[in-house]
Every structure is written in C-alpha cells, then in structure tokens.
N, C-alpha and C. Protein backbone atom coordinates (compact mmCIF):
# COMPACT_ATOMS: atom_id res chain seq x y z
N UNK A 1 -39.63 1.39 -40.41
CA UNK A 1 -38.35 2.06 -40.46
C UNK A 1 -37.90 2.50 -39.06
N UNK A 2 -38.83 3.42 -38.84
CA UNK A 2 -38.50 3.43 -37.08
C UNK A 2 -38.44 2.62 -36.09
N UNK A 3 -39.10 1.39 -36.15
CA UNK A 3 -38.74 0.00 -35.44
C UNK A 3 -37.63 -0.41 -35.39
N UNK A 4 -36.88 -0.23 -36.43
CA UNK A 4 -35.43 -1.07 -36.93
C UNK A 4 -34.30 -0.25 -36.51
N UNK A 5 -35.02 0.97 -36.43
CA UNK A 5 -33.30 2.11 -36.30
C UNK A 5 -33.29 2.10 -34.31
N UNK A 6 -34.84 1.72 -33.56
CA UNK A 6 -34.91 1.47 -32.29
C UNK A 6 -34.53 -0.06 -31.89
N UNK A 7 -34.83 -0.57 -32.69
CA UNK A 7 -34.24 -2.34 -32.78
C UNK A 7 -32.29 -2.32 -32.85
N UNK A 8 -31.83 -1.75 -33.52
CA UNK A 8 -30.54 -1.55 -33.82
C UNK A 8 -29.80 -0.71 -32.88
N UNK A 9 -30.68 0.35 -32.69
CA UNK A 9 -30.20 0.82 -31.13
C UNK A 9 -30.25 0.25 -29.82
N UNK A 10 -30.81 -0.12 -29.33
CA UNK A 10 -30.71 -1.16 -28.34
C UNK A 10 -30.14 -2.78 -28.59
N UNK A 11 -30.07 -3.21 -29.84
CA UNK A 11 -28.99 -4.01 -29.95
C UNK A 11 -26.97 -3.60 -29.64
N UNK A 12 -27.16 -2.40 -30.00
CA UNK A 12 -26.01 -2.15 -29.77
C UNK A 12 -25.60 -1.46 -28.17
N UNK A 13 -26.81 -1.16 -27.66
CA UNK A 13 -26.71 -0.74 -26.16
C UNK A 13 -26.42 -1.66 -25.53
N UNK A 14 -27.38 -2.90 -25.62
CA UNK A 14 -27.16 -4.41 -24.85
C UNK A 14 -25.99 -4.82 -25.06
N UNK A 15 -25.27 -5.08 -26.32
CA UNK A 15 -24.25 -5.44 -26.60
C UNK A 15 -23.22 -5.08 -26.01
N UNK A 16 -23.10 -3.75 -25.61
CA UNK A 16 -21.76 -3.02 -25.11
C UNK A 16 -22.68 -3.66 -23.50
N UNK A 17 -23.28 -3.87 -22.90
CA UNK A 17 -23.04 -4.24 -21.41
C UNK A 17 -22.42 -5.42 -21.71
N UNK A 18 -23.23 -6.15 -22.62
CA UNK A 18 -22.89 -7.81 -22.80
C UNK A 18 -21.48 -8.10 -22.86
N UNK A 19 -20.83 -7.52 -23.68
CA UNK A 19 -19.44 -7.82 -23.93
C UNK A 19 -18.18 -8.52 -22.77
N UNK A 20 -18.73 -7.73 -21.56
CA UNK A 20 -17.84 -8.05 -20.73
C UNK A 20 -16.68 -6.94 -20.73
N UNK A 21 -16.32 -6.18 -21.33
CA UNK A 21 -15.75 -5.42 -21.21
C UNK A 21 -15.33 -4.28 -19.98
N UNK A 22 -14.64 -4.27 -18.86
CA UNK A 22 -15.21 -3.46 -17.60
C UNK A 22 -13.10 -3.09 -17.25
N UNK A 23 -12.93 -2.38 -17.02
CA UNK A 23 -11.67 -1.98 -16.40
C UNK A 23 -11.26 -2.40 -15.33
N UNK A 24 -12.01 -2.93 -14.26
CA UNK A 24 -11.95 -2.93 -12.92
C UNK A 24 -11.36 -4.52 -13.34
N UNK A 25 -11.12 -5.42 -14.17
CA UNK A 25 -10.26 -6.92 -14.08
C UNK A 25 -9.08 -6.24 -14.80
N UNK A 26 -8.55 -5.75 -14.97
CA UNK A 26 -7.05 -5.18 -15.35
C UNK A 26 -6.68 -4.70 -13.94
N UNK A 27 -7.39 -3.45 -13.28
CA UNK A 27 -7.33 -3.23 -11.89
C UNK A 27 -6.39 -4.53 -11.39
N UNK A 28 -7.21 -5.35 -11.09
CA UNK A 28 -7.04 -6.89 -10.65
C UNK A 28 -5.96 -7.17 -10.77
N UNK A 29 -5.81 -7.46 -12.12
CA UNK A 29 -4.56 -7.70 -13.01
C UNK A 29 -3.24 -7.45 -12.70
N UNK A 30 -3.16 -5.71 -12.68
CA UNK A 30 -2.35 -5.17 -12.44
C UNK A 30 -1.38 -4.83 -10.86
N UNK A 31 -2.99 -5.31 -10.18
CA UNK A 31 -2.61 -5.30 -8.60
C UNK A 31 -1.83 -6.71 -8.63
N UNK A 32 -2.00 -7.79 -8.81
CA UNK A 32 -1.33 -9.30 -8.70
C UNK A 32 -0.40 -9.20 -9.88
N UNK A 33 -0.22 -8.09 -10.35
CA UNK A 33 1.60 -8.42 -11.32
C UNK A 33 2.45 -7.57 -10.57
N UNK A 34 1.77 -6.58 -9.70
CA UNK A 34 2.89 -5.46 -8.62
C UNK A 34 2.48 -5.26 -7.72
N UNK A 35 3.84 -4.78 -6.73
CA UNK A 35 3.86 -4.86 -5.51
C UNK A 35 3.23 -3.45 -5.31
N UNK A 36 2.32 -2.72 -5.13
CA UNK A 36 1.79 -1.25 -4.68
C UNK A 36 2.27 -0.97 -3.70
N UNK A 37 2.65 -0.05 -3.09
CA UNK A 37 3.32 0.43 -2.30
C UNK A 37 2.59 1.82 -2.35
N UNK A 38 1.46 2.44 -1.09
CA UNK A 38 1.01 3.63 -1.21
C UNK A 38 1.35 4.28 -0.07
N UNK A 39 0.66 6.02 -0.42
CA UNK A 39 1.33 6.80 0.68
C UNK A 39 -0.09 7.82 -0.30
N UNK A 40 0.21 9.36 0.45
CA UNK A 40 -1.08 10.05 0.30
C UNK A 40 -0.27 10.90 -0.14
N UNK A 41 -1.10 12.03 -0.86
CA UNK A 41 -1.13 13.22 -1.64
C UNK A 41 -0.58 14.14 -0.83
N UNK A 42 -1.21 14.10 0.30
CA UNK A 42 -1.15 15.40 1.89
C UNK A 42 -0.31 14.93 2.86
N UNK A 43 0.39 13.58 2.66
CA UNK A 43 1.78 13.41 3.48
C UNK A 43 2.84 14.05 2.78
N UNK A 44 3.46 15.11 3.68
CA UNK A 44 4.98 15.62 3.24
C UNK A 44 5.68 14.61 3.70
N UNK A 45 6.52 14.69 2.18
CA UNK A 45 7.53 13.72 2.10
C UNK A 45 7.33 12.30 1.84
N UNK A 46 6.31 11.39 2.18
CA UNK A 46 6.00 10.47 1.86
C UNK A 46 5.70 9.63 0.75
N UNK A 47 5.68 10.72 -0.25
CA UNK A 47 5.72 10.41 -1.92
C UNK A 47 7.20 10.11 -2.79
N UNK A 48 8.24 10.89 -1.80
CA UNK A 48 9.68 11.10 -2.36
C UNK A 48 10.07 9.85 -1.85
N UNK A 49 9.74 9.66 -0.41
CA UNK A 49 10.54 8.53 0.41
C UNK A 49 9.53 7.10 -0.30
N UNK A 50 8.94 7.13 -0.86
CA UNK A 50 8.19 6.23 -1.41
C UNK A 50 8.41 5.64 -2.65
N UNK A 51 8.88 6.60 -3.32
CA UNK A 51 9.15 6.58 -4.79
C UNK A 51 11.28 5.78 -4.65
N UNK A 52 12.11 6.29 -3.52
CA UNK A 52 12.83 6.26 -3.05
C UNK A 52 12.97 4.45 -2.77
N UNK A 53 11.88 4.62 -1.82
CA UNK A 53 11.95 2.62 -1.05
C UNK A 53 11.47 1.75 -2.66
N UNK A 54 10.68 2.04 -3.77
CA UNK A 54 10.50 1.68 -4.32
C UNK A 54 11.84 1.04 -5.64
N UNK A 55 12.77 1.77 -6.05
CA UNK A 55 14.09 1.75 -5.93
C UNK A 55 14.87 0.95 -5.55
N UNK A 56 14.69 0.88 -4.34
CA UNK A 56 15.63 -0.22 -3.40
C UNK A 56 14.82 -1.25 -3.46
N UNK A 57 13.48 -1.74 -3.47
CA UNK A 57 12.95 -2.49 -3.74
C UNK A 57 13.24 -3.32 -5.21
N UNK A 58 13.43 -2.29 -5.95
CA UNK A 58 13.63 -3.26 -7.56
C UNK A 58 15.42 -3.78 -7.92
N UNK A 59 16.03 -3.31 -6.44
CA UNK A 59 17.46 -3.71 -6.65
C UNK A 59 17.41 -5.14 -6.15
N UNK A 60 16.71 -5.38 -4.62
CA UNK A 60 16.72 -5.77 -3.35
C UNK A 60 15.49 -7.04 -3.55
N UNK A 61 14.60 -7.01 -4.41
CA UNK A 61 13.33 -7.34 -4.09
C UNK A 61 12.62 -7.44 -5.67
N UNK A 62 13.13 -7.24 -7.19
CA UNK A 62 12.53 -7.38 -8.10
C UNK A 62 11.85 -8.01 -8.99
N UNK A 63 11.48 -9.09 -8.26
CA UNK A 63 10.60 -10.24 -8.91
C UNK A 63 8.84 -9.69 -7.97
N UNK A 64 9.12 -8.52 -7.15
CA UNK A 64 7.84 -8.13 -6.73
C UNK A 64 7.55 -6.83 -7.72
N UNK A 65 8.31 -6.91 -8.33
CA UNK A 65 8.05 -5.18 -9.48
C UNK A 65 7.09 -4.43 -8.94
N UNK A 66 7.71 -3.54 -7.59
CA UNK A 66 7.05 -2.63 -6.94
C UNK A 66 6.98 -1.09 -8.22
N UNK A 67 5.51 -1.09 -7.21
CA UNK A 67 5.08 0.43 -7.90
C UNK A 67 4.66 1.38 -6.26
N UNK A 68 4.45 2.34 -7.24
CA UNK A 68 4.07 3.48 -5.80
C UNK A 68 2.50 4.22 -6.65
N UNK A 69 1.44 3.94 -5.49
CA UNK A 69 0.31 4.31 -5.31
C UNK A 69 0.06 5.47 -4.72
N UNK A 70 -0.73 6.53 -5.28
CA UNK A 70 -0.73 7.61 -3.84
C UNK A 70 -2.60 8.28 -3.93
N UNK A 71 -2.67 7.95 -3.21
CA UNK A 71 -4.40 8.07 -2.23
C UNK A 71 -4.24 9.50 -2.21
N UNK A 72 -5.81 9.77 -2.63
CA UNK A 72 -5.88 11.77 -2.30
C UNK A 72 -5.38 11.95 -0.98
N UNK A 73 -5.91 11.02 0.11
CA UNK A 73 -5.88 11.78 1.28
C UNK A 73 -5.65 10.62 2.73
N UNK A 74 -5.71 10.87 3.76
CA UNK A 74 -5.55 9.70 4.13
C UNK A 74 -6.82 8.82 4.43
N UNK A 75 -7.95 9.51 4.52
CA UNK A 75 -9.34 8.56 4.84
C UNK A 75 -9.16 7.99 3.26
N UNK A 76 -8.79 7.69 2.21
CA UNK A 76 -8.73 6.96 1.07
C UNK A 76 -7.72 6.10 0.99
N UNK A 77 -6.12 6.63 1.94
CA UNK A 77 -5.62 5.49 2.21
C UNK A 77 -5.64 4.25 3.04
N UNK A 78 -6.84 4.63 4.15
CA UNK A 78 -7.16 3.94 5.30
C UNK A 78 -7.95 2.78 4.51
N UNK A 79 -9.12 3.74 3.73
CA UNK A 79 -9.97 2.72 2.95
C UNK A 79 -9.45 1.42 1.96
N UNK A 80 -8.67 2.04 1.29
CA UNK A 80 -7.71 0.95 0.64
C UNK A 80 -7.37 -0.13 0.66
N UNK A 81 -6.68 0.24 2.36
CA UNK A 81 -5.89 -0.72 3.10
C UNK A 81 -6.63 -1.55 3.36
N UNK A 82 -7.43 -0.90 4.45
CA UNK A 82 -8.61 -1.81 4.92
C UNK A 82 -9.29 -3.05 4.18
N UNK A 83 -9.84 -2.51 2.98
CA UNK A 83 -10.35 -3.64 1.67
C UNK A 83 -9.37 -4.31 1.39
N UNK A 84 -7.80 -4.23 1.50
CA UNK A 84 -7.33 -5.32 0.90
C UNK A 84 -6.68 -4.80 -0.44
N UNK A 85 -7.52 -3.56 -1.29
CA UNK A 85 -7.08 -3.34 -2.50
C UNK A 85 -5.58 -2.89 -2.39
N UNK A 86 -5.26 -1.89 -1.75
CA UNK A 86 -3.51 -2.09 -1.86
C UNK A 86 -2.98 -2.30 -0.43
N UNK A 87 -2.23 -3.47 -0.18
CA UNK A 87 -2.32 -3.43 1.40
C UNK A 87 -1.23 -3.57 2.02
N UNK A 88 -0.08 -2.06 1.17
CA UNK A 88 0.86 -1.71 1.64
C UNK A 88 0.96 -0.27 1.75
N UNK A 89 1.55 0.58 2.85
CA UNK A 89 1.50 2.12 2.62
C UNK A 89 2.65 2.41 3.71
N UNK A 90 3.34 2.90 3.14
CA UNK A 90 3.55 4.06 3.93
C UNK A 90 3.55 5.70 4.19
N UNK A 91 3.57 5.66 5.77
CA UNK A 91 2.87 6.39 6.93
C UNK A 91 4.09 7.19 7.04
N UNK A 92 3.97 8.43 7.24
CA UNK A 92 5.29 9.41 7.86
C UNK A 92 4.41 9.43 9.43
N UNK A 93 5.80 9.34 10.38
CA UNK A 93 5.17 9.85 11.91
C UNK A 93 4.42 11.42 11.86
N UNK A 94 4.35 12.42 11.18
CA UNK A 94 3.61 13.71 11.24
C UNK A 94 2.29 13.18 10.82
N UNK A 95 1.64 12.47 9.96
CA UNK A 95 0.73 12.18 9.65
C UNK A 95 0.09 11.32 11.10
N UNK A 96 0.83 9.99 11.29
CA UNK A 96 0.45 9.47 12.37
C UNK A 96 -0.18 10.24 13.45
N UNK A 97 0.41 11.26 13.51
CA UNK A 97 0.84 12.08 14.73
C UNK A 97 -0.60 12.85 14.60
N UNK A 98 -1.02 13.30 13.71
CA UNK A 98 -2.08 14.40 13.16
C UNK A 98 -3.47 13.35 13.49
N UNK A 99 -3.66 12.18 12.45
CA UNK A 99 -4.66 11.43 12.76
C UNK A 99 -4.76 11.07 14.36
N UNK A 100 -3.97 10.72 14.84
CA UNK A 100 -3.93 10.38 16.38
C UNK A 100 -5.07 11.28 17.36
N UNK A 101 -4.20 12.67 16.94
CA UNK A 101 -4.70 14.26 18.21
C UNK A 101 -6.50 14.49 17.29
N UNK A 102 -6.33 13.80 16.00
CA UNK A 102 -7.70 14.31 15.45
C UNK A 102 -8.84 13.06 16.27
N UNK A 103 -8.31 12.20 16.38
CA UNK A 103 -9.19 10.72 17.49
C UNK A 103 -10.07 10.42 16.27
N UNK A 104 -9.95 10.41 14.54
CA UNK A 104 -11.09 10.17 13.99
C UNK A 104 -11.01 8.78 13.66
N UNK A 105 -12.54 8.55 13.00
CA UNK A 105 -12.49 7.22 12.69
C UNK A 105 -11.53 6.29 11.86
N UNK A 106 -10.94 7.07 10.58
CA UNK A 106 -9.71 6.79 10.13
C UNK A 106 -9.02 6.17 10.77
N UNK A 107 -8.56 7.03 11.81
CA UNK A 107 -7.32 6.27 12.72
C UNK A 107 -7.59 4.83 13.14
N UNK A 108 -9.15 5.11 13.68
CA UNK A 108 -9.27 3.84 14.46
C UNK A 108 -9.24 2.74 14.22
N UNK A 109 -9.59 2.90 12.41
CA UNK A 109 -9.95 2.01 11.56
C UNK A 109 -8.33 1.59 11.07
N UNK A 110 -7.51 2.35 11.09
CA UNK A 110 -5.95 1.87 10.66
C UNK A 110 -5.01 1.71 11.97
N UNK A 111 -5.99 1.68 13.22
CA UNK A 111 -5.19 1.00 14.26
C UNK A 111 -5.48 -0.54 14.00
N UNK A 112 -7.09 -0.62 13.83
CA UNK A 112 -7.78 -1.94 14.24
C UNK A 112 -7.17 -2.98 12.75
N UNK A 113 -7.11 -2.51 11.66
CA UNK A 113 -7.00 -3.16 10.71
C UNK A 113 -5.45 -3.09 10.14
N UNK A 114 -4.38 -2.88 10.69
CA UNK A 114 -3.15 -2.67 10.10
C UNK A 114 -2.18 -3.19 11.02
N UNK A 115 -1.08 -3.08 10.66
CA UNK A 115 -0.19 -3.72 11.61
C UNK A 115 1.44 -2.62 10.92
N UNK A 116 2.32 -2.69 11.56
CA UNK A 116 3.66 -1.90 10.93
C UNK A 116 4.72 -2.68 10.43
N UNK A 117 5.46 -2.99 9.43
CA UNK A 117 6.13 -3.98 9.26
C UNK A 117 7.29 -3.57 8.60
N UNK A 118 7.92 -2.64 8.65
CA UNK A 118 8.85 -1.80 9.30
C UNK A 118 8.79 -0.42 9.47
N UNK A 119 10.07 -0.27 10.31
CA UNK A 119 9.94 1.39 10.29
C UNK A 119 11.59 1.99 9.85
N UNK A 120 11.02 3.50 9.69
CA UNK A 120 12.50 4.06 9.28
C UNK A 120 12.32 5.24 9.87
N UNK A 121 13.60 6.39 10.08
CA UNK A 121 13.56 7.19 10.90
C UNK A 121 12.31 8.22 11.27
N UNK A 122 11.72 8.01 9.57
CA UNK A 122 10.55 9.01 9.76
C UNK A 122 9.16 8.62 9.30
N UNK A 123 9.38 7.26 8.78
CA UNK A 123 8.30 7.10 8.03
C UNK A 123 8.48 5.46 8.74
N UNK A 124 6.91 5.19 8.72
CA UNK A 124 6.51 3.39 8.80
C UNK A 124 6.34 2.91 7.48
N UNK A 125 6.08 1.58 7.51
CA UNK A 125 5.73 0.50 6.31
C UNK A 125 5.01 0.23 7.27
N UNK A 126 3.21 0.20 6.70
CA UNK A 126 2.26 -1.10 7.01
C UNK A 126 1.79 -1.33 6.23
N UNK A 127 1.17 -2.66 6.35
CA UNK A 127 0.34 -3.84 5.87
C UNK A 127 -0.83 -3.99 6.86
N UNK A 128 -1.67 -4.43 5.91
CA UNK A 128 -3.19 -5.07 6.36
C UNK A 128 -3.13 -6.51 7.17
N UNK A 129 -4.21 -6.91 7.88
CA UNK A 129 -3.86 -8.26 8.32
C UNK A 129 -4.06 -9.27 7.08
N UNK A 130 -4.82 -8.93 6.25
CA UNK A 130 -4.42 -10.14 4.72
C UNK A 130 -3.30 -10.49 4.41
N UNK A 131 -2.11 -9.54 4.76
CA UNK A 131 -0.94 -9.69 3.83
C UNK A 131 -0.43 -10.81 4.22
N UNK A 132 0.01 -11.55 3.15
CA UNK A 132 0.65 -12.83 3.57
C UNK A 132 2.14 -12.74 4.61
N UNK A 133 2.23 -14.19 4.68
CA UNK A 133 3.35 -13.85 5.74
C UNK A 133 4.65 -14.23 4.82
N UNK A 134 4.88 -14.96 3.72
CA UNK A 134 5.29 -14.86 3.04
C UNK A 134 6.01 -13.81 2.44
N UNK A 135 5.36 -12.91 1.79
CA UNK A 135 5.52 -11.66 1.58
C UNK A 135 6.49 -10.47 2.32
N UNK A 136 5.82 -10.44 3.73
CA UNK A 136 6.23 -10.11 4.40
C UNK A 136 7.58 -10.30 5.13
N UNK A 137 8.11 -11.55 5.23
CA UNK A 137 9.49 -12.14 5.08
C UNK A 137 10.18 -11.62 4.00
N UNK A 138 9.75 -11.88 2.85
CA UNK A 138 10.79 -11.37 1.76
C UNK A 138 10.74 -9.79 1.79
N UNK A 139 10.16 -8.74 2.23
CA UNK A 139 10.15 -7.66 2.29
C UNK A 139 11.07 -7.27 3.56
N UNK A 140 10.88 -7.93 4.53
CA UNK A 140 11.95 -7.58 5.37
C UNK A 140 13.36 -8.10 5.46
N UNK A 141 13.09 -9.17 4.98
CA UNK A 141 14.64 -9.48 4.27
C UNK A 141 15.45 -8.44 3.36
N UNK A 142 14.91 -8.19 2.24
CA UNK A 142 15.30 -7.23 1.25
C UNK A 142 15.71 -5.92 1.94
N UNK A 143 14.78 -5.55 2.63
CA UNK A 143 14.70 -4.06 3.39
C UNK A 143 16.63 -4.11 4.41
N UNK A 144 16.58 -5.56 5.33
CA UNK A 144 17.28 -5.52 6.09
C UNK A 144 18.83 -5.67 5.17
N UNK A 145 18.90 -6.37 3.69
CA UNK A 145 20.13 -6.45 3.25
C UNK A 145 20.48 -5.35 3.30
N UNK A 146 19.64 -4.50 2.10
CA UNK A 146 19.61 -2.92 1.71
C UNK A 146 20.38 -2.31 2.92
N UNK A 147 20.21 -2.49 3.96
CA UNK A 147 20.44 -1.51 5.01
C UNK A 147 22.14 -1.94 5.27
N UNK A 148 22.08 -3.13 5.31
CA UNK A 148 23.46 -3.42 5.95
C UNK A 148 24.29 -3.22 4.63
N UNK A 149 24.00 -3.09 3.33
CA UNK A 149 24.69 -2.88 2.43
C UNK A 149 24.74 -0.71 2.24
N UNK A 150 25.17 -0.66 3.28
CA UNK A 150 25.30 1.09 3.46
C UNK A 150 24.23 1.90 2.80
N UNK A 151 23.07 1.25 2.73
CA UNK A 151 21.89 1.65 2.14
C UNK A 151 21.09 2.74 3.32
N UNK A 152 21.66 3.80 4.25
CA UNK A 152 20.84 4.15 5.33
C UNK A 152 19.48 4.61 5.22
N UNK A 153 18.84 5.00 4.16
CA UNK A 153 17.42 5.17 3.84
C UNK A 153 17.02 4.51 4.15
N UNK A 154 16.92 3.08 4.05
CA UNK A 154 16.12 1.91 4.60
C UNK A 154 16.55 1.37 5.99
N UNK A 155 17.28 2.00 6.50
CA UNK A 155 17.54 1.31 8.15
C UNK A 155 16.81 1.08 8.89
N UNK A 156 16.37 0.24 9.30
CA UNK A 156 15.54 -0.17 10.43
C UNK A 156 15.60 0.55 11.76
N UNK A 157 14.55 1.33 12.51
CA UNK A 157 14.77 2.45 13.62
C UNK A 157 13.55 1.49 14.36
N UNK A 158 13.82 1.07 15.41
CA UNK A 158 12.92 0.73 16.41
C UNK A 158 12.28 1.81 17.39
N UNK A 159 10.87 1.90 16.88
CA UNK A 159 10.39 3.00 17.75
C UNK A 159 9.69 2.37 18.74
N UNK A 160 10.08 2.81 19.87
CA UNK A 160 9.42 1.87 20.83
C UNK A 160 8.12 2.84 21.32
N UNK A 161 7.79 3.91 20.94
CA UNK A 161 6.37 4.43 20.84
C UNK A 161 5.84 4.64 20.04
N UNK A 162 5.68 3.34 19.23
CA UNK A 162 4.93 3.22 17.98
C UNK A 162 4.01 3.12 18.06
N UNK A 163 2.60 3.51 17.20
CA UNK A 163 1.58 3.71 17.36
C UNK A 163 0.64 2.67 16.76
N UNK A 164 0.74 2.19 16.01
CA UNK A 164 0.67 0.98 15.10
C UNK A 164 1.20 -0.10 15.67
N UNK A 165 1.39 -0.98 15.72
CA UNK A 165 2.28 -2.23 16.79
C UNK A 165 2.62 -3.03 15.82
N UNK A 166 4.07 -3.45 15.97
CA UNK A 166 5.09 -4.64 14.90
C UNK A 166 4.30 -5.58 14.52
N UNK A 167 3.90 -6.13 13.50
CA UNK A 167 3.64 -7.56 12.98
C UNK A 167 4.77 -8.32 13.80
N UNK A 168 4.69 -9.79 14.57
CA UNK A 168 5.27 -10.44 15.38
C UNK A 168 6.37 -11.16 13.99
N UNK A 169 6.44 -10.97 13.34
CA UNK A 169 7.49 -10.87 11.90
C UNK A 169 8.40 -10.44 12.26
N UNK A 170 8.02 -8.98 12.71
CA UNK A 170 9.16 -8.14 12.74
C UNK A 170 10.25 -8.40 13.92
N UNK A 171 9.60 -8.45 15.31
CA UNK A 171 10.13 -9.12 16.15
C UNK A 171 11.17 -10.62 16.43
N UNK A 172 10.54 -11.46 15.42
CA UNK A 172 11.62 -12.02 15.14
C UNK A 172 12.29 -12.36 14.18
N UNK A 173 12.27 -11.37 13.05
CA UNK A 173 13.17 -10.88 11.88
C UNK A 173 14.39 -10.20 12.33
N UNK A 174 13.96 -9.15 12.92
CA UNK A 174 14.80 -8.39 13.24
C UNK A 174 15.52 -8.03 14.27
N UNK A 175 16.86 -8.43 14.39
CA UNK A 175 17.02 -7.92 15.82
C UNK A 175 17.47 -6.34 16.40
N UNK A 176 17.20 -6.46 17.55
CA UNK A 176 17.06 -4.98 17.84
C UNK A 176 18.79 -5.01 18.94
C-alpha cells in the first residue's frame, strides 16, 4: 500500500518536470510578437515619455506592436540590454548623467555594449549591437515622419555631447 501511494507520487512529480511545461518559451514568444521598448522604475520621467513614444509608435510603426518594459533599476536595465533580452530602452540624460559621475560597471557595460539610435530633447533611444539594421531603419523612419508631421515629442535633437555614440544609421538617416 505504501509502495503505490510513493510509486504514484513520484509518478506525478516526474511528470510535471516531463511535460515541458516552463514559462520562459512564451517569454520568447512574446518578445518576437513585440517591439519592447524599456526604461527603469528610478528614471524620472522615462516611464511617461515611454509609454508616450510607444503611442506614436503604434500610429507610425504598428506592425511592430510596441510595448513598454520597465527594469527595477538601471543595473537590470543594463543587464537586459546587454543579453539581448530586450534590446531597446530608453535613457533620460539625468540618468546618463548619474551613471557617468558614479564610473560604475553598469555604465561601462552600456557604453561598451549599446549604441543610441535616436535622441530627443531629454531622453535617448538605444539599442544593443544585435539589433538588426533593418529594424532600426524602420524605427527611424517612423520616429522621423512623426516629427515632421508636428509630432514635437519625437523630434530628433542632435546632441553633440552624447555619451553613448550614434549607430552610423543615424548619421546617415538623418540629417542634421
């Protein structure tokens, strides 16, 4: 009797690994049906202006059915990026500005692994070096109609002490 009720219990333990059942392929899923678009918990403003570009994105850009992601903090948005798992964010310059004077590894790690692929008066758009270039064209396309269609939220601001450096996209996407 006790064999069978320990036999039946571990049939049903094995079973639930066996199944295949795991969350992390929807993850997947869900990342390759939308465009993520992240920003952090502890950037002011970067959640509004995010939620905002996201918007103009589904007018401008809706066959990428952007969403907005937001990372506790920024060493979780660095990490992110870095892997590839969402490998779009935007950055407000105060944040920039903060990681910079702090010299931590974060930064160094979202100098070495990121690139900016646009900017706006207060906030950047970057991407990872994975991101296609593809992509990246149609995002700055969209971004640049938006703008010339009296859209000024999305205007393109050339900062020429940018801290992050243009994807060579941008340079000749856009003229300055």
């Amino acid at each position: 009797m006790k064999i069978t009720r320990k036999l039946k219990l571990f049939i049903l333990v094995i079973s639930l690994f066996i199944s295949g059942h795991a969350p992390w392929g929807q993850h997947e899923v869900y990342r390759q049906m939308h465009m993520l678009v992240m920003c952090t918990k502890t950037d002011k403003g970067a959640f509004d202006f995010t939620k905002n570009l996201k918007v103009i994105l589904d007018e401008y850009l809706p066959e990428a059915k952007a969403r907005v992601a937001r990372a506790r903090d920024s060493e979780r948005l660095v990490n992110l990026l870095i892997t590839n798992q969402i490998p779009l964010a935007i950055i407000s310059d105060n944040l920039l500005i903060d990681l910079k004077n702090e010299k931590s590894h974060n930064f160094q790690n979202l100098l070495k692994h990121s690139k900016t692929l646009y900017s706006f008066e207060n906030m950047i758009l970057v991407v990872n070096h994975d991101f296609k270039k593809e992509y990246m064209e149609k995002i700055i396309d969209s971004l640049d109609k938006a703008s010339k269609n009296n859209n000024d939220e999305v205007k393109f601001i050339k900062k020429n002490n940018l801290v992050i450096n243009y994807d060579k996209i941008v340079l000749e996407k856009i003229k300055f």
